[in-house]
Protein backbone atom coordinates (compact mmCIF):
# COMPACT_ATOMS: atom_id res chain seq x y z
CA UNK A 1 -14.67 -10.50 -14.22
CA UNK A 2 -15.26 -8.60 -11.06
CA UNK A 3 -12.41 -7.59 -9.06
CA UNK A 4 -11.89 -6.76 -5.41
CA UNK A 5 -12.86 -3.83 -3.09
CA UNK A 6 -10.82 -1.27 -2.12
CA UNK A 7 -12.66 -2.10 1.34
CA UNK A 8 -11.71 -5.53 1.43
CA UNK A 9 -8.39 -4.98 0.20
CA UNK A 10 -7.93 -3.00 3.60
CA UNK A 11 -9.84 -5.60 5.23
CA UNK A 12 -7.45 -8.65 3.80
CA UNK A 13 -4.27 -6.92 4.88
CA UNK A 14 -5.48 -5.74 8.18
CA UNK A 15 -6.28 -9.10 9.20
CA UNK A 16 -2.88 -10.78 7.77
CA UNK A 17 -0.84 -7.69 9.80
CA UNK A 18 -2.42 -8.90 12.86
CA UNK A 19 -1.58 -12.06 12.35
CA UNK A 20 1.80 -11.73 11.24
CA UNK A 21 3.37 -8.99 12.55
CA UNK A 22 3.44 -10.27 16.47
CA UNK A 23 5.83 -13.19 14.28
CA UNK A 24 8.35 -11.15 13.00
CA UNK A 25 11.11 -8.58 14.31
CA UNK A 26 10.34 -5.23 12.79
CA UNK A 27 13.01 -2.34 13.02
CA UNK A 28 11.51 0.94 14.18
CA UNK A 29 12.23 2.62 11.17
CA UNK A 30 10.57 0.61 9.00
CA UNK A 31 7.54 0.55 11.41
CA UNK A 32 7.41 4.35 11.20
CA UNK A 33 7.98 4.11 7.71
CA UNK A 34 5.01 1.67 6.82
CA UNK A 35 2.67 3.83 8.86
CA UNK A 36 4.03 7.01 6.68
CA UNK A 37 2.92 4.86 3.43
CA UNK A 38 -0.46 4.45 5.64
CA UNK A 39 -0.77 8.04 6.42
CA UNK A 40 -0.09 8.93 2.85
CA UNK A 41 -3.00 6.31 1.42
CA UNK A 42 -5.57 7.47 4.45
CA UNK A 43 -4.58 11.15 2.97
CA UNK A 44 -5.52 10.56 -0.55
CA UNK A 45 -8.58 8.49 0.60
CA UNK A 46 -10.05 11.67 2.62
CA UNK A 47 -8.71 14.18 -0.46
CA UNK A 48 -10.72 11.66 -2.75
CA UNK A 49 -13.78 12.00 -1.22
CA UNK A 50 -13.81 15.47 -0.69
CA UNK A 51 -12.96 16.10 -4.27
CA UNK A 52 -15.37 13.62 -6.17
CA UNK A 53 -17.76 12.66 -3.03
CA UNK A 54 -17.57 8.98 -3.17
CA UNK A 55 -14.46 6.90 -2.46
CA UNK A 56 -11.32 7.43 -5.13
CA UNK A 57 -8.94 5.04 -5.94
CA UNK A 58 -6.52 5.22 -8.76
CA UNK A 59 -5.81 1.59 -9.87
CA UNK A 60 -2.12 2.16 -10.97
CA UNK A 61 0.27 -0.09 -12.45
CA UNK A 62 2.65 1.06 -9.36
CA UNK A 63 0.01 0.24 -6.81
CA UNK A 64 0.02 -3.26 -8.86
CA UNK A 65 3.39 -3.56 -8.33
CA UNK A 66 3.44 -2.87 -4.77
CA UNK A 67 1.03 -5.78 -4.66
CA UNK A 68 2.72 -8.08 -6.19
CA UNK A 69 6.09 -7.44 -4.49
CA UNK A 70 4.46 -7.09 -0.90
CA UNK A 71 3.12 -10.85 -2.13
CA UNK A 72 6.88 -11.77 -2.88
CA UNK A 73 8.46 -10.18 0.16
CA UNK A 74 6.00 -12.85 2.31
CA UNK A 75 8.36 -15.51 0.65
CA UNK A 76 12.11 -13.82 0.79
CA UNK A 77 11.42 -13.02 4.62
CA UNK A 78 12.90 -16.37 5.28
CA UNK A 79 16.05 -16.16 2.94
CA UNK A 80 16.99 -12.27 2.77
CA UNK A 81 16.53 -9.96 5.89
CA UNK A 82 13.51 -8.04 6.21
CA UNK A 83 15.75 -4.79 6.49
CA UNK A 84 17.12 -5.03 2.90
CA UNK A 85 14.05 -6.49 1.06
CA UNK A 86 12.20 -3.39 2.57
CA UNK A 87 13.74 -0.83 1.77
CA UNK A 88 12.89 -1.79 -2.18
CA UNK A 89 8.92 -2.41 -1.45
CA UNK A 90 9.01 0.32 0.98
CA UNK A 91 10.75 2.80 -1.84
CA UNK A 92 8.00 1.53 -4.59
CA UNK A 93 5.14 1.57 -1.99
CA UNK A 94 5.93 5.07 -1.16
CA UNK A 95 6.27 6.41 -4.45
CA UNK A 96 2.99 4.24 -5.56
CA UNK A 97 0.92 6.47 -2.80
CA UNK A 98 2.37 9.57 -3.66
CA UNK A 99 1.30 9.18 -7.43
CA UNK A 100 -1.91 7.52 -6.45
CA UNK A 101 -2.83 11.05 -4.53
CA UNK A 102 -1.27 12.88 -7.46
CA UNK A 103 -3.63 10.82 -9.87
CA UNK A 104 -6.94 11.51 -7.54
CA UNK A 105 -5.79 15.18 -6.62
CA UNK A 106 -5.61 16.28 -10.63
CA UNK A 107 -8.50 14.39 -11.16
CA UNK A 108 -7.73 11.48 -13.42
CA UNK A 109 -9.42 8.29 -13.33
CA UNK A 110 -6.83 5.37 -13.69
CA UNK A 111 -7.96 2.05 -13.76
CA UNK A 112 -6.33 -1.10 -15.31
C-alpha cells in the first residue's frame, strides 16, 4: 500500500485553505496561531534537510491525530464555534510539530 507525499499533503491542504478560509470568520489569534504551527513545520522541514540532506518527516502518531481531528473539526464548524473546537486541534497540532522537530532534530526515524 503506498501512502501519500509529504508534498501533496501540503499541496491538498493548501488548496482546501484557499478555498475555505475566504468562507469562514477566523479570529486573529487563531490566524497567528495556525501560521506559528506553520512556522514551526517549515522549521523542522529546513532543520531536516540540513541534517539528513533529503526531506525529513517523522510520521507520528500525534501528527496522525492532528489529521484526523483537523478532518473532524471540518464537520463541528457548523455545530460548535470555531473558537472552542480550536483551541483543542490547535493545542495537539502544536505539540505534534514541536515533537515532530524533536524526532528529526535527535535523529530518529518514526514512521507508522
Amino acid at each position: 500500500m503506498r501512502t501519500s507525499s509529504p508534498v501533496a499533503d501540503f499541496i491538498f491542504v493548501a488548496a482546501a485553505l484557499i478555498k475555505v478560509l475566504p468562507k469562514i470568520e477566523i479570529p486573529l489569534w487563531l490566524l497567528i496561531w495556525i501560521c506559528v504551527i506553520a512556522v514551526i513545520k517549515i522549521i523542522n522541514l529546513i532543520s531536516g534537510f540540513y541534517i539528513k540532506k533529503r526531506l525529513v518527516v517523522a510520521h507520528t502518531v500525534m501528527n496522525k491525530i492532528t489529521g484526523a481531528l483537523l478532518f473532524i473539526l471540518t464537520f463541528t464548524v457548523i455545530i460548535i464555534e470555531l473558537k472552542y473546537t480550536a483551541v483543542a486541534v490547535c493545542s495537539i497540532a502544536t505539540f505534534s510539530a514541536i515533537q515532530e522537530g524533536h524526532y528529526i532534530r535527535a535523529g530518529k526515524e518514526v514512521r507508522i
